[in-house]
C-alpha atoms as a PDB file:
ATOM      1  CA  UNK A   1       5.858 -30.066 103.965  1.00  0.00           C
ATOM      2  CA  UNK A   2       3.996 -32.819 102.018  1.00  0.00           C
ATOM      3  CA  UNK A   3       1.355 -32.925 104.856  1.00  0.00           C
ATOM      4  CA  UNK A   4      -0.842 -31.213 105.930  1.00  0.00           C
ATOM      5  CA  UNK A   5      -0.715 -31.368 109.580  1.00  0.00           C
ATOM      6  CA  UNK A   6      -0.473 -27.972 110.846  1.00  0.00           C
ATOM      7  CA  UNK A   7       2.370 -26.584 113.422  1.00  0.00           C
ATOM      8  CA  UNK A   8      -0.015 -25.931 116.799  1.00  0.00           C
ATOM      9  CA  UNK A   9      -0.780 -29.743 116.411  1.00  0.00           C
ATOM     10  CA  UNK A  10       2.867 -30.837 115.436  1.00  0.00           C
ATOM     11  CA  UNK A  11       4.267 -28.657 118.083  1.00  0.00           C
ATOM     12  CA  UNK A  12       1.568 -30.049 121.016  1.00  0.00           C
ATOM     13  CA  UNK A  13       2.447 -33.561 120.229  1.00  0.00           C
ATOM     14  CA  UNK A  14       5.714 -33.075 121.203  1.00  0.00           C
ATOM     15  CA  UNK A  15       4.748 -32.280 124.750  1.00  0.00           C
ATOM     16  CA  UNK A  16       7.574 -30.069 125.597  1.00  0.00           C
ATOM     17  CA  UNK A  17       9.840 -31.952 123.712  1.00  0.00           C
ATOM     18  CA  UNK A  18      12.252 -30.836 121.094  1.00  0.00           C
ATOM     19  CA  UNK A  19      10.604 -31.261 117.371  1.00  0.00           C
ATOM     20  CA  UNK A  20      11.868 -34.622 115.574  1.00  0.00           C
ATOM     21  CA  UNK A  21      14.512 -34.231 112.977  1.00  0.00           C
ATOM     22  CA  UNK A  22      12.089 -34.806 110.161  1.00  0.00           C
ATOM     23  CA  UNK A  23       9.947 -31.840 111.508  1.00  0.00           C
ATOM     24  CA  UNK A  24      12.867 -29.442 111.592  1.00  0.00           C
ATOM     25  CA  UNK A  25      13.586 -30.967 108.174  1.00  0.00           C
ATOM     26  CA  UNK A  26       9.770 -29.737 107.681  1.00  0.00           C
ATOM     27  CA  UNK A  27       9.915 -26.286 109.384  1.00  0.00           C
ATOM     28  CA  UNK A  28      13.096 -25.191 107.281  1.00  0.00           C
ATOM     29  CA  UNK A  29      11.839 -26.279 104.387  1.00  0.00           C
ATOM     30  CA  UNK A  30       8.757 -23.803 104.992  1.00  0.00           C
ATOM     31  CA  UNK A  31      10.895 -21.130 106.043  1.00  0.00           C
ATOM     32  CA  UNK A  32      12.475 -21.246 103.139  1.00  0.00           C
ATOM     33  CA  UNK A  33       9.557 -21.143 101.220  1.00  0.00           C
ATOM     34  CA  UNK A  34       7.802 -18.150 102.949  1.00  0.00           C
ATOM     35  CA  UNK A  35       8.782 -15.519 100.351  1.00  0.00           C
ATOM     36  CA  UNK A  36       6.810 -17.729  97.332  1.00  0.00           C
ATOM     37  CA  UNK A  37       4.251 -18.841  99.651  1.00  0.00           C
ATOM     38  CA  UNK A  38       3.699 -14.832 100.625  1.00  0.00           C
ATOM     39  CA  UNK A  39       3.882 -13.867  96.687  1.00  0.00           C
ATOM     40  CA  UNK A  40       1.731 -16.089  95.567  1.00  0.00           C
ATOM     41  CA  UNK A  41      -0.809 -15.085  98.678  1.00  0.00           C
ATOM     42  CA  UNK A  42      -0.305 -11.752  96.991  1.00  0.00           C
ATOM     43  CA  UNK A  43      -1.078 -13.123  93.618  1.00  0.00           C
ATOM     44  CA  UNK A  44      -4.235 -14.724  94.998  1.00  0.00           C
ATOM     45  CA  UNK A  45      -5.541 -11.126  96.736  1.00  0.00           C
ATOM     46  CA  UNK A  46      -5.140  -8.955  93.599  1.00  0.00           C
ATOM     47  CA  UNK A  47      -6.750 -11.592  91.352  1.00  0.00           C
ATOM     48  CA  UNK A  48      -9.280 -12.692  93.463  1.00  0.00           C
ATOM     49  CA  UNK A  49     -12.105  -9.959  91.878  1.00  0.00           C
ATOM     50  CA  UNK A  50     -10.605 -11.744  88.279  1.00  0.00           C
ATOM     51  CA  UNK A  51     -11.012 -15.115  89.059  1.00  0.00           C
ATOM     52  CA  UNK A  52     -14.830 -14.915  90.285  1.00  0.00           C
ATOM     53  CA  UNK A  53     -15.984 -12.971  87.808  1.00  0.00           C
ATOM     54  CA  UNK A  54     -15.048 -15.759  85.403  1.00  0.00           C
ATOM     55  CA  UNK A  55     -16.615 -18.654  87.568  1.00  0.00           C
ATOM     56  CA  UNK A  56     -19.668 -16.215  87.397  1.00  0.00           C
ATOM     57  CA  UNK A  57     -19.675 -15.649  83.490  1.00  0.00           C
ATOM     58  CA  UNK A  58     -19.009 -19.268  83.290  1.00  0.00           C
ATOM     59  CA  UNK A  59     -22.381 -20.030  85.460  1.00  0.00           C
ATOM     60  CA  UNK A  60     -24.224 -17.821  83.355  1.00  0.00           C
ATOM     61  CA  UNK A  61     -23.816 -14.010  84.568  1.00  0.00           C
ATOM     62  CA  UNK A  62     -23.014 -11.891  81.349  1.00  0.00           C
ATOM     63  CA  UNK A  63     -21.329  -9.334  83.686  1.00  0.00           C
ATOM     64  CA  UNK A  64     -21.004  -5.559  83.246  1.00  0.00           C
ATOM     65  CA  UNK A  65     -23.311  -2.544  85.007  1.00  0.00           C
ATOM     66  CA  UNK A  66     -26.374  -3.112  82.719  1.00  0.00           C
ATOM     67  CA  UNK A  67     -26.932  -6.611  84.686  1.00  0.00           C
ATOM     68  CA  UNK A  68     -26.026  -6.457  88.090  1.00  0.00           C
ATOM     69  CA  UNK A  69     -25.434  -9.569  90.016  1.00  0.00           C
ATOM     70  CA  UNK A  70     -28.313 -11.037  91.547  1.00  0.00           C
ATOM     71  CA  UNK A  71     -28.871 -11.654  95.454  1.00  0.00           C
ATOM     72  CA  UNK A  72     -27.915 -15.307  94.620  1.00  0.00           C
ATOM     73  CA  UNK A  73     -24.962 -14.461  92.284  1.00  0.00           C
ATOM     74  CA  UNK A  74     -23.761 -11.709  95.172  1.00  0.00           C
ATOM     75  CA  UNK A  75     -23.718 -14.618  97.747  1.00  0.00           C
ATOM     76  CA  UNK A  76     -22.033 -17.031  95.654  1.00  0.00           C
ATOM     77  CA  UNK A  77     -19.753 -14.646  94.933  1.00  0.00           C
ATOM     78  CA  UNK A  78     -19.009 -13.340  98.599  1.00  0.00           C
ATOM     79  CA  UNK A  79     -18.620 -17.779  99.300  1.00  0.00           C
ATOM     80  CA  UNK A  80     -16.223 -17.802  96.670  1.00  0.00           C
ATOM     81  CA  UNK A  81     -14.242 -15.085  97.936  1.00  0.00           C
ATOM     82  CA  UNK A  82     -14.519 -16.572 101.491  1.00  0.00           C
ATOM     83  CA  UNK A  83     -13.036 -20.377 100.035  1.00  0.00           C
ATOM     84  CA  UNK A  84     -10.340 -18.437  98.315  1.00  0.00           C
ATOM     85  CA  UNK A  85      -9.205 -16.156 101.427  1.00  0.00           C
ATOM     86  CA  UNK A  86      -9.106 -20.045 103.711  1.00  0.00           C
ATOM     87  CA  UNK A  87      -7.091 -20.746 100.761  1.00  0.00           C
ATOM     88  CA  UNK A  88      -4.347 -18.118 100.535  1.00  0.00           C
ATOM     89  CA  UNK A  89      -4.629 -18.400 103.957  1.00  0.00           C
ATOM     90  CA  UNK A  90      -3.605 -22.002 104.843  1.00  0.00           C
ATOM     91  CA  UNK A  91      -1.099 -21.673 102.061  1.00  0.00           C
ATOM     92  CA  UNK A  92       0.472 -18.761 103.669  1.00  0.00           C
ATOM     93  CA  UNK A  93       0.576 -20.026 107.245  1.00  0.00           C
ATOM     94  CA  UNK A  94       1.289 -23.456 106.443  1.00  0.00           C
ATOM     95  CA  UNK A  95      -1.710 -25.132 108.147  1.00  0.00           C
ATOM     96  CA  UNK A  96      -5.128 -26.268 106.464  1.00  0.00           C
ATOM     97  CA  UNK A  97      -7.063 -25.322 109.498  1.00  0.00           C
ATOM     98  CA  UNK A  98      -9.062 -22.250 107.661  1.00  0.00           C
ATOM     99  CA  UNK A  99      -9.346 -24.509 104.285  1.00  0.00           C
ATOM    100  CA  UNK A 100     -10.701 -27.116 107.364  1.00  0.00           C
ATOM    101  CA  UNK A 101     -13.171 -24.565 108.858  1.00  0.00           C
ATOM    102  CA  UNK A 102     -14.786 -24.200 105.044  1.00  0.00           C
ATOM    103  CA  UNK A 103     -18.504 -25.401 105.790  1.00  0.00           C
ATOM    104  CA  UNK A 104     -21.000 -26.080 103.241  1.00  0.00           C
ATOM    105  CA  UNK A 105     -24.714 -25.924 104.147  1.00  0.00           C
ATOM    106  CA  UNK A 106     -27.833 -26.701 102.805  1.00  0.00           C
ATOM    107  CA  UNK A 107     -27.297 -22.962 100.893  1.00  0.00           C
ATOM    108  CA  UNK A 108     -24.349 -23.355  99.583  1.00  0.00           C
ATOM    109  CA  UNK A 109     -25.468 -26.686  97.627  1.00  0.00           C
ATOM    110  CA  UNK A 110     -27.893 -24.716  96.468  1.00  0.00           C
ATOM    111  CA  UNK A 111     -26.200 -21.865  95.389  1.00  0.00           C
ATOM    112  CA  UNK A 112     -23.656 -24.573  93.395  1.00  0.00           C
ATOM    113  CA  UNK A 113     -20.215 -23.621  95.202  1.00  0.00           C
ATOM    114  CA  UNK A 114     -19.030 -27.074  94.672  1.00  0.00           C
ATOM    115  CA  UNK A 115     -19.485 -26.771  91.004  1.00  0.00           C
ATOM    116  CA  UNK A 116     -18.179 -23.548  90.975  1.00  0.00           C
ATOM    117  CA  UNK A 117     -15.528 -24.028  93.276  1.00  0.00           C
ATOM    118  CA  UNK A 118     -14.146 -26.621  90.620  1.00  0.00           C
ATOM    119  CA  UNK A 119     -14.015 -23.520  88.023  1.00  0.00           C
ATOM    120  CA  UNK A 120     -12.631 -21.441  90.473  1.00  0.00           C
ATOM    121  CA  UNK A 121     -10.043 -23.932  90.966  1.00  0.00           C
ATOM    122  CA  UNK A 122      -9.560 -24.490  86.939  1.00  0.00           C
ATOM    123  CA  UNK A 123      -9.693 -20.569  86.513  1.00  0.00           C
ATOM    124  CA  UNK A 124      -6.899 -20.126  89.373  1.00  0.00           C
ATOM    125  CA  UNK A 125      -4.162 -23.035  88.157  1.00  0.00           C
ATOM    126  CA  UNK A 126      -4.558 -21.774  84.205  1.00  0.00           C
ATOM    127  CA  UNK A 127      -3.520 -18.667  85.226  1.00  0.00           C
ATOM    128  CA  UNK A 128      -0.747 -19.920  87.694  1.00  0.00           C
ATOM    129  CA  UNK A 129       2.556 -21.065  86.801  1.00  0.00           C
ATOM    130  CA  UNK A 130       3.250 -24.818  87.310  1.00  0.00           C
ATOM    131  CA  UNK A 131       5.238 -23.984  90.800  1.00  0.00           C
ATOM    132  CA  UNK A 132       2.461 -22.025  91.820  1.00  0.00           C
ATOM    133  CA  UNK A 133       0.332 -24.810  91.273  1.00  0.00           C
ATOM    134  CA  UNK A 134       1.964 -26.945  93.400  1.00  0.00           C
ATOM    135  CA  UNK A 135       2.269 -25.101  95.864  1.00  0.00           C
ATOM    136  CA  UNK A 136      -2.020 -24.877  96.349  1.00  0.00           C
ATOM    137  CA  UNK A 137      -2.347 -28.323  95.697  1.00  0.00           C
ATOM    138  CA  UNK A 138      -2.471 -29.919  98.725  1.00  0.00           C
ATOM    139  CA  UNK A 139      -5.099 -26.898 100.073  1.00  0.00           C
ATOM    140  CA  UNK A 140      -6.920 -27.671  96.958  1.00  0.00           C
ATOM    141  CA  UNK A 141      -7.277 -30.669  97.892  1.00  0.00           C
ATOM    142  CA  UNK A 142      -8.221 -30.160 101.559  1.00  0.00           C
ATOM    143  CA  UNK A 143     -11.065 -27.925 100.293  1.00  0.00           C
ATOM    144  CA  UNK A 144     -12.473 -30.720  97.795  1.00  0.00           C
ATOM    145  CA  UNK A 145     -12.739 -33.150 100.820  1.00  0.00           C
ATOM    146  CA  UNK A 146     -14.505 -30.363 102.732  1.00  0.00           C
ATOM    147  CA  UNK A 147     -16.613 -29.990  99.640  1.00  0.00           C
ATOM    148  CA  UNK A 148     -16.960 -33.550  99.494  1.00  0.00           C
ATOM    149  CA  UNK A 149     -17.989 -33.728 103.237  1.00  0.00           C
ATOM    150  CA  UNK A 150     -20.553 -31.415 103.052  1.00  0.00           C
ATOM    151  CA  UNK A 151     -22.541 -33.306 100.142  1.00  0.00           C
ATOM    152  CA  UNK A 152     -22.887 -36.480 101.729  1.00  0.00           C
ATOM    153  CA  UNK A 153     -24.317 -34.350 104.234  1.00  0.00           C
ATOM    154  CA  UNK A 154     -26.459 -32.589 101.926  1.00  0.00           C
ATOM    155  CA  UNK A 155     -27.081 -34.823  98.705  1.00  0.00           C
ATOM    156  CA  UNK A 156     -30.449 -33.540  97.419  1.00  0.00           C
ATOM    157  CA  UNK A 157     -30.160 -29.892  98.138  1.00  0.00           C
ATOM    158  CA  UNK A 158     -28.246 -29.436  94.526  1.00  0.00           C
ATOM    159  CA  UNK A 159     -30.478 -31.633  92.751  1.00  0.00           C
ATOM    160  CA  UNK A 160     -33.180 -28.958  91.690  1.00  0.00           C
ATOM    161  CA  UNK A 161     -31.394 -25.254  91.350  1.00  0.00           C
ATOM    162  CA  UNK A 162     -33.844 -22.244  90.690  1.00  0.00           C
ATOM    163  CA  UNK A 163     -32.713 -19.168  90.878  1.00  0.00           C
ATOM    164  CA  UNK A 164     -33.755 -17.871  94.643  1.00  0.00           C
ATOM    165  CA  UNK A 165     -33.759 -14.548  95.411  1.00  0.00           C
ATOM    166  CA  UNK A 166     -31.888 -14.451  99.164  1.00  0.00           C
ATOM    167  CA  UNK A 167     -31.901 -10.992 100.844  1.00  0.00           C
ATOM    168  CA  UNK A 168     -28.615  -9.675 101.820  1.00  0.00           C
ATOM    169  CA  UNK A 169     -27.410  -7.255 103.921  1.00  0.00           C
ATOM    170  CA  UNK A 170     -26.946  -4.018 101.692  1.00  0.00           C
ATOM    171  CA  UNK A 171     -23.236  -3.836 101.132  1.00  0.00           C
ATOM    172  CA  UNK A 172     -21.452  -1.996  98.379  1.00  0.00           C
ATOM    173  CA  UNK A 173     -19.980  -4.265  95.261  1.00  0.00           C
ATOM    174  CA  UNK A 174     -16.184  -2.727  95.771  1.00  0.00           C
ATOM    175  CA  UNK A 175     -16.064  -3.179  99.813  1.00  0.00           C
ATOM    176  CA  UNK A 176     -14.594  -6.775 100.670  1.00  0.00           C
ATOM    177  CA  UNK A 177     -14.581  -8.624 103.710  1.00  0.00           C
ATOM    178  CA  UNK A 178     -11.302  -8.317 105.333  1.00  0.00           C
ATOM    179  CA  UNK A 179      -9.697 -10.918 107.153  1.00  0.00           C
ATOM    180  CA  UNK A 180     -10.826  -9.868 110.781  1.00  0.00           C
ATOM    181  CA  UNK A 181     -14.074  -9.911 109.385  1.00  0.00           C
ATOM    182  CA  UNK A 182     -14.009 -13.170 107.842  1.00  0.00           C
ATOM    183  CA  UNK A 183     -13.106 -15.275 110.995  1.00  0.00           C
ATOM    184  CA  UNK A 184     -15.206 -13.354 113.653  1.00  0.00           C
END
């Protein structure tokens, strides 16, 4: 599936019709591929913690429990986390519609996902085999134009970056969002 047009949309444009030869050719092709597409998910859940804590030494954060994260760090953190669920997300399903639902506000800018989205996304393929890699691409992809959306939208709010201190809800460092939580 070198697309990414998801199945709802490819099955409602058929209109109660039978799905064209080059979409079976499409939807066997992805069944095929469900048992990488679900290990590599896998691979994306357990190193998820990994992976951001590397974007965050690379911005700066020296880690460990003498210097905790700050409010700013925590929510750049927890936006990380959330890009990388869409991601493992779309991959598994086959449709970019939660890489598509990524927003990017004025806070985000701020807070420098873009920038650290693109070590995120350096972190994640140097650590992936080459099959892997291609496999993500295209969601990769999807999530740069998203990125790239949202800062024509917001051009200036990255310009000056101080560190803000945002209050968050209190939530232990260990407990993660689950899925159901993410998309409610």
């Amino acid at each position: 599936m070198d697309d990414l047009h998801s199945w709802p949309e490819r099955i409602a444009e058929r209109e109660g019709d039978y799905l064209t030869p080059d979409d079976l050719q499409d939807l066997i092709r992805y069944s095929l591929s469900f048992q990488e597409r679900l290990e590599l998910y896998q691979v994306l859940q357990q190193q998820e913690l990994t992976w951001i804590q590397r974007v965050l030494q690379q911005q700066g954060h020296s880690g460990g429990t003498e210097s905790p994260l700050t409010p700013s760090q925590r929510l750049l953190a927890r936006q990380l986390a959330f890009c990388l669920r869409s991601l493992g997300l779309s991959l598994l399903i086959g449709d970019p519609t939660p890489v598509q639902q990524v927003t990017l506000g004025a806070m985000e800018q701020y807070l420098g996902l873009p920038q650290a989205l693109a070590q995120l996304r350096a972190v994640v393929q140097g650590s992936l085999p080459a099959d892997q890699q291609g496999l993500l691409a295209p969601y990769w992809q999807e999530l740069q134009a998203v990125c790239a959306t949202s800062q024509a939208q917001f051009p200036s709010s990255s310009s000056s970056r101080s560190e803000a201190e945002v209050d968050l809800p209190t939530v232990p460092p260990e407990r993660a969002l689950t899925l159901a939580e993410m998309f409610v």
